[in-house]
Protein backbone atom coordinates (compact mmCIF):
# COMPACT_ATOMS: atom_id res chain seq x y z
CA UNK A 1 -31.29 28.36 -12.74
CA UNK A 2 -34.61 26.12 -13.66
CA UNK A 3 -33.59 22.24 -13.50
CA UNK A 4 -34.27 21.84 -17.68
CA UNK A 5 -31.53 24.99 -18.04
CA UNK A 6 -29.50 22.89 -15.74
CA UNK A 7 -29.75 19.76 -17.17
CA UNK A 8 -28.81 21.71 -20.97
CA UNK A 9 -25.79 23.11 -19.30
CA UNK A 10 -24.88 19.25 -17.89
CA UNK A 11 -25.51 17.95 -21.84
CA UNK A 12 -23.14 20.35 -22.77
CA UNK A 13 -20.36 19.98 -20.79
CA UNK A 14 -20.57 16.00 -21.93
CA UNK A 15 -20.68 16.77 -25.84
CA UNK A 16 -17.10 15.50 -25.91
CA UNK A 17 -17.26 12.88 -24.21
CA UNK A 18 -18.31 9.09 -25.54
CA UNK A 19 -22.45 8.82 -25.93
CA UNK A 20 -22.43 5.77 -23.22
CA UNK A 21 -20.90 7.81 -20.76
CA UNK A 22 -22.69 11.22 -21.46
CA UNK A 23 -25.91 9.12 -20.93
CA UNK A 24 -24.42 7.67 -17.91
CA UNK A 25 -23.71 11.32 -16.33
CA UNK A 26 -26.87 12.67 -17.46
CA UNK A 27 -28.71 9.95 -16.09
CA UNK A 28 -27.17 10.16 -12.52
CA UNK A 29 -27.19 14.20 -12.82
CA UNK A 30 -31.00 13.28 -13.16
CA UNK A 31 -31.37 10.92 -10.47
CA UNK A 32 -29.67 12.60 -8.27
CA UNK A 33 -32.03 15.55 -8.74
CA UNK A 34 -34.83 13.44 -8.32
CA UNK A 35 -33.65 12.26 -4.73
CA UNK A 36 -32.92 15.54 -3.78
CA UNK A 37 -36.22 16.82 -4.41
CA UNK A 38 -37.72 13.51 -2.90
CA UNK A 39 -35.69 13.73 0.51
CA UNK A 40 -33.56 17.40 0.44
CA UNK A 41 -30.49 17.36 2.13
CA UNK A 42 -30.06 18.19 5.48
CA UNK A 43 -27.39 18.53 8.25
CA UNK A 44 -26.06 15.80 9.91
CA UNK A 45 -25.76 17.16 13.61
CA UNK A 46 -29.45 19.32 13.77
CA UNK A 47 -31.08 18.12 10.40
CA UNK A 48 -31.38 21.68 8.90
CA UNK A 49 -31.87 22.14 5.28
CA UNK A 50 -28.08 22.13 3.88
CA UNK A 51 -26.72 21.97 -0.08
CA UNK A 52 -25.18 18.82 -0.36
CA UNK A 53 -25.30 16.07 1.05
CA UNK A 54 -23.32 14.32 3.84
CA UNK A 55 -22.39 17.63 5.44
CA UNK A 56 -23.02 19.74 8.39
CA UNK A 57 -24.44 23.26 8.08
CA UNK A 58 -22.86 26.51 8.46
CA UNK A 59 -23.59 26.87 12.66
CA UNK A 60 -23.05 23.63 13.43
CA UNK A 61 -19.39 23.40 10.97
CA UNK A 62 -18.46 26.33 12.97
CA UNK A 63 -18.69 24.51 16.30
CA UNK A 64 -16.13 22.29 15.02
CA UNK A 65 -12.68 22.97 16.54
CA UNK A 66 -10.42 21.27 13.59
CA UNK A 67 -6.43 20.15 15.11
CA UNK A 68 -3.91 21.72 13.19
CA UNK A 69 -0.48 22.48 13.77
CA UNK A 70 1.14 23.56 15.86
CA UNK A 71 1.07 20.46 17.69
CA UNK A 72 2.84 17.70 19.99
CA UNK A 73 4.32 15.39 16.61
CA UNK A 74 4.05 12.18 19.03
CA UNK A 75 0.56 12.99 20.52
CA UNK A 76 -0.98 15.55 18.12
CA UNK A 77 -2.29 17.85 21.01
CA UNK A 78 -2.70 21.21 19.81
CA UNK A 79 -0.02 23.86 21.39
CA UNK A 80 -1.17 27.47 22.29
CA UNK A 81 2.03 28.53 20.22
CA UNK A 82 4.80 27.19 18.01
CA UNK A 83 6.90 25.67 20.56
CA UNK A 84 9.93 24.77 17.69
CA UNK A 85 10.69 22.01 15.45
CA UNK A 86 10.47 18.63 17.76
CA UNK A 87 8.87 19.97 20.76
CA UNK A 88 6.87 17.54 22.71
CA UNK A 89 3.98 17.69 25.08
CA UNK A 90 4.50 17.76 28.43
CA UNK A 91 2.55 14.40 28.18
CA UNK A 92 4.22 12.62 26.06
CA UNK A 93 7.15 13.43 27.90
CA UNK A 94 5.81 12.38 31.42
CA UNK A 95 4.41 8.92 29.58
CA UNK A 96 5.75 8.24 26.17
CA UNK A 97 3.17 6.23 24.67
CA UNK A 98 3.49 2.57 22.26
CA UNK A 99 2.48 3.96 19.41
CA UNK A 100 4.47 6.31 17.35
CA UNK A 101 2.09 9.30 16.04
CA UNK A 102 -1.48 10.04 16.97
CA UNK A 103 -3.84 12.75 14.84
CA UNK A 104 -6.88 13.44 15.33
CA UNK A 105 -9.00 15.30 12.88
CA UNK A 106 -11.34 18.19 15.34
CA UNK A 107 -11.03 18.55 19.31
CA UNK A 108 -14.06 16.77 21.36
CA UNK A 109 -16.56 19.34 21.22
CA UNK A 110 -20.33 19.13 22.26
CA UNK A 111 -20.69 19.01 18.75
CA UNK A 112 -18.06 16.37 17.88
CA UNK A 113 -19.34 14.26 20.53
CA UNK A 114 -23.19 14.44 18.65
CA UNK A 115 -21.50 13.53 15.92
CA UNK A 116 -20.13 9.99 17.29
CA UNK A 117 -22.64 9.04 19.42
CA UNK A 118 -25.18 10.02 16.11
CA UNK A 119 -22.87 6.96 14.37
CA UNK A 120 -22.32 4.57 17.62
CA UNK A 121 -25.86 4.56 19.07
CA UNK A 122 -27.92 5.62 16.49
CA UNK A 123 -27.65 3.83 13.53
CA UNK A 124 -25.93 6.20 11.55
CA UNK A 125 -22.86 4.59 9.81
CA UNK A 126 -22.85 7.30 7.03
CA UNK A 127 -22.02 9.76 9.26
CA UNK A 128 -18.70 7.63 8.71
CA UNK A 129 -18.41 9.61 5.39
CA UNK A 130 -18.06 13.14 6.85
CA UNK A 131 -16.21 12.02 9.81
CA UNK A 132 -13.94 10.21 7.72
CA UNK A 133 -12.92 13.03 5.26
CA UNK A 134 -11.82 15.19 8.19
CA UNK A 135 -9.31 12.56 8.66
CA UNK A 136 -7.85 11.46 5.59
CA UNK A 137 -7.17 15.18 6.06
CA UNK A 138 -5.70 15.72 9.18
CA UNK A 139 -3.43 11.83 8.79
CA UNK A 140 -2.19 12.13 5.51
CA UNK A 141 1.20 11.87 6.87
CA UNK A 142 -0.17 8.48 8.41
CA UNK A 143 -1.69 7.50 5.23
CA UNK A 144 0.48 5.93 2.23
CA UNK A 145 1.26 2.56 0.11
CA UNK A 146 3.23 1.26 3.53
CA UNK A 147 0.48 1.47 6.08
CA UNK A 148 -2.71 -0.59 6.38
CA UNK A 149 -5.98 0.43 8.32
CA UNK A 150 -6.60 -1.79 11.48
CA UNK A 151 -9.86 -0.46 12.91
CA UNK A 152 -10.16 -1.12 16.83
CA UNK A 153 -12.38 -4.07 17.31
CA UNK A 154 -15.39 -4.61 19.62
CA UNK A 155 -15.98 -7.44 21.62
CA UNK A 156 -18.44 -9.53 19.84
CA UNK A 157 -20.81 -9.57 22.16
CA UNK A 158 -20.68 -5.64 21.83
CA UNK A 159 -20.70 -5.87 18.20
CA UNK A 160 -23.84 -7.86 18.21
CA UNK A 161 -25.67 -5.73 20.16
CA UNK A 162 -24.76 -2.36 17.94
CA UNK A 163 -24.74 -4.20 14.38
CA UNK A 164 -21.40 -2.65 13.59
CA UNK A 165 -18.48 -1.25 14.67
CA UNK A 166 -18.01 2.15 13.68
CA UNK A 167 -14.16 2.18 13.83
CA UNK A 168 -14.54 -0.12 11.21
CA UNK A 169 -17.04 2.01 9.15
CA UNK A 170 -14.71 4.66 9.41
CA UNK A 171 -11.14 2.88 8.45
CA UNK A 172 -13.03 1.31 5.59
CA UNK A 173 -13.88 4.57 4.12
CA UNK A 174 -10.40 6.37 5.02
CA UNK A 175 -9.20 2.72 2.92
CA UNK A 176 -11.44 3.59 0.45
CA UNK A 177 -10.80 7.84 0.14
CA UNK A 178 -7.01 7.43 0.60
CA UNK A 179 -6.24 3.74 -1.51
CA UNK A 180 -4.63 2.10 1.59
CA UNK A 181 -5.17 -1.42 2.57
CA UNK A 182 -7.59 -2.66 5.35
CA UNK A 183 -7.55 -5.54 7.48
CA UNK A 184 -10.12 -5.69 10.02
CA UNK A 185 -9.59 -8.92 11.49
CA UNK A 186 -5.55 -8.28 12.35
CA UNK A 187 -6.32 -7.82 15.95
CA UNK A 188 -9.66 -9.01 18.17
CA UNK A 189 -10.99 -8.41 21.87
CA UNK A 190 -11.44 -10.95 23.58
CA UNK A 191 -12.00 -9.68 26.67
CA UNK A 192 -15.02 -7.79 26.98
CA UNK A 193 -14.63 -4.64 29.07
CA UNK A 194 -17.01 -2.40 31.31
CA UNK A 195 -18.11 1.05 29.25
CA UNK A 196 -14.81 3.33 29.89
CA UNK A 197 -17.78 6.45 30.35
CA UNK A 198 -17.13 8.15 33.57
CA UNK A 199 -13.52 6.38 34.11
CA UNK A 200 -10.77 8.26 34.82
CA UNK A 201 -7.13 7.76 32.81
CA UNK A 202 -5.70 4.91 35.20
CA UNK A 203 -9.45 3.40 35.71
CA UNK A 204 -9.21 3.12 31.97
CA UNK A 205 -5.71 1.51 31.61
CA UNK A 206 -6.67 -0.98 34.03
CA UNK A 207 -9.91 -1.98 32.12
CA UNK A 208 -8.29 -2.49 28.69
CA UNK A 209 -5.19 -4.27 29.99
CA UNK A 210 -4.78 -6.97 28.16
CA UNK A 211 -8.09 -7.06 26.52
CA UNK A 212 -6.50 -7.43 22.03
CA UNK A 213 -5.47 -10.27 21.02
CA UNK A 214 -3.40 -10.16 17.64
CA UNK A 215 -3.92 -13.34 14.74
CA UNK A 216 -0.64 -14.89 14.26
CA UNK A 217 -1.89 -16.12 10.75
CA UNK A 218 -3.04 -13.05 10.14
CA UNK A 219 -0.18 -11.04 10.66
CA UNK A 220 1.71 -12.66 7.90
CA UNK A 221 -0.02 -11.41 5.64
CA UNK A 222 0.79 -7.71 7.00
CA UNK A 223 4.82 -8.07 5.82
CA UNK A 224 6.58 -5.18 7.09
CA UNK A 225 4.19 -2.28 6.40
CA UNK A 226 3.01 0.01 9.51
CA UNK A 227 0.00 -0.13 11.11
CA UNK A 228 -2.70 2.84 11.48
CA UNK A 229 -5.05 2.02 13.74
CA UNK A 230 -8.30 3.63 13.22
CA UNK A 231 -11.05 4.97 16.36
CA UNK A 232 -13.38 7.34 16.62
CA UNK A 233 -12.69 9.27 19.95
CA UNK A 234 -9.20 9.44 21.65
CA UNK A 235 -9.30 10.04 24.74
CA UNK A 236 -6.60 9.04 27.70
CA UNK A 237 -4.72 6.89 24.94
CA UNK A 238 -5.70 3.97 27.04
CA UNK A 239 -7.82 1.93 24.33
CA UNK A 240 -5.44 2.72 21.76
CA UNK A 241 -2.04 2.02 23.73
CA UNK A 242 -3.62 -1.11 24.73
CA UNK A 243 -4.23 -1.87 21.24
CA UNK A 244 -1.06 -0.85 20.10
CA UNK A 245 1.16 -2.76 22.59
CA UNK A 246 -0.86 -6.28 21.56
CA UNK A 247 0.67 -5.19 17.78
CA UNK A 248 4.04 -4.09 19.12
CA UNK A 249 4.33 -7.77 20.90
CA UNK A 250 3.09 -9.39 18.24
CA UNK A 251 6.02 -7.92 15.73
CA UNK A 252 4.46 -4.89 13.83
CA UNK A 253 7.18 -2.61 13.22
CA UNK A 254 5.23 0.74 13.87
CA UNK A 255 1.81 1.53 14.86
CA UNK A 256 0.38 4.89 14.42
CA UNK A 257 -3.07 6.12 15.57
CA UNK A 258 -5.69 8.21 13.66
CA UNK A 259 -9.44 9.12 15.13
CA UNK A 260 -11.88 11.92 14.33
CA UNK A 261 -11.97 13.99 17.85
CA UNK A 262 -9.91 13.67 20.76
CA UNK A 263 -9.70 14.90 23.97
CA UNK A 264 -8.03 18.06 24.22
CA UNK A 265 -9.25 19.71 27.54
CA UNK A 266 -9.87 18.06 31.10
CA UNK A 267 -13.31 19.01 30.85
CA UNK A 268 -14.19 17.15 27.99
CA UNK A 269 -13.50 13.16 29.80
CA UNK A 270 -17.07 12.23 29.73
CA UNK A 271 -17.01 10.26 26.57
């Protein structure tokens, strides 16, 4: 279809509507157009030509490995098979974590892991957009008028030194796509930490100990709703269960934990 039999079909889907807004729609159909002839859209893991926008294309969406059920309800690993109503992971058995749920939107792929360090290292906060979709998705059980969005913080000094914190770009977006609060200054680091790359899970543990500190004024302000602390990668649970006991101390109710990939097989530790 030519763009001016496109932009006739547009104009008549908006005959009904007020002439303000039909100009509005027409006028962002148009710009929109405009941009996408300017710079076309293209993939955000290999930067092939795609259709839209803020998307991956069809090889790289089908190196994706999305989490669905059936899987453990505490720790959201993914079973081979239905194991019944309440089954847990031999995990979360073995080492019941602080937090109450964790889901995770794909497994850590190759191409997951692109993905992130695309949005951690290269200056690519929209990727935030896509990543976050996936899991408004895969948390909606999280996700609701009781729970607020607490992205995990970076030491400042780290934070300085990237320019953001994509946990953050991420929970404000999931805030944003799924109408919950955010409060991004609940809980701080104030210890700064060595890179957890290359640690195993108790090197980990030991290197976050202690390292969140929770706002005391702050946490007023929270009342009794849960909190849903947002990450990018999960990987041991050691960042998170850190994170998660500093709330528990502090008084929160409930903490829950939703990132966009997570470890799912030994092999895939090197985050």
């Amino acid at each position: 279809m030519a763009c001016n039999d496109r932009f006739m079909v547009g104009a008549m889907e908006n005959r009904g509507r007020p002439f303000a807004l039909r100009l509005c729609a027409l006028a962002t159909s148009a710009g929109a157009r405009a941009l996408d002839l300017a710079f076309p859209p293209v993939c955000l893991a290999c930067s092939a030509a795609v259709l839209t926008p803020d998307g991956l294309c069809p090889s790289c969406w089908g190196q994706l490995i999305p989490i669905s059920r059936p899987f453990c309800p505490v720790l959201g690993l993914p079973f081979a098979s239905d194991m019944g109503e309440g089954a847990l992971s031999v995990q979360a058995i073995a080492n019941p974590p602080p937090f109450a749920r964790a889901r995770s939107a794909v497994a850590y792929t190759d191409l997951a892991r692109k993905l992130v360090s695309k949005m951690k290292y290269s200056d690519r906060p929209e990727i935030a957009l896509f990543c976050a979709r996936m899991m408004v998705s895969a948390g909606h059980e999280l996700l609701g008028p009781d729970a607020v969005l607490v992205p995990v913080p970076l030491h400042p000094a780290r934070q300085r030194e990237r320019r953001y914190n994509q946990s953050s770009e991420l929970a404000r977006t999931i805030g944003r796509l799924a109408k919950c609060d955010l409060h991004t200054d609940l809980i701080v680091r104030h210890k700064r930490t060595i890179q957890q790359v290359g640690l195993n899970a108790s090197q980990r543990a030991r290197n976050v100990d202690g390292a969140f500190r929770v706002d005391p004024a702050r946490l007023d302000r929270l009342g009794a709703r849960r909190v849903v602390l947002v990450d990018d990668v999960l990987t041991t649970g050691a960042t998170a269960s850190a994170a998660a006991k500093a709330l528990k101390r502090a008084g929160v109710s409930q903490v829950d934990v939703l990132s966009f990939a997570r470890v799912v097989f030994d092999t895939d530790m090197t985050v």
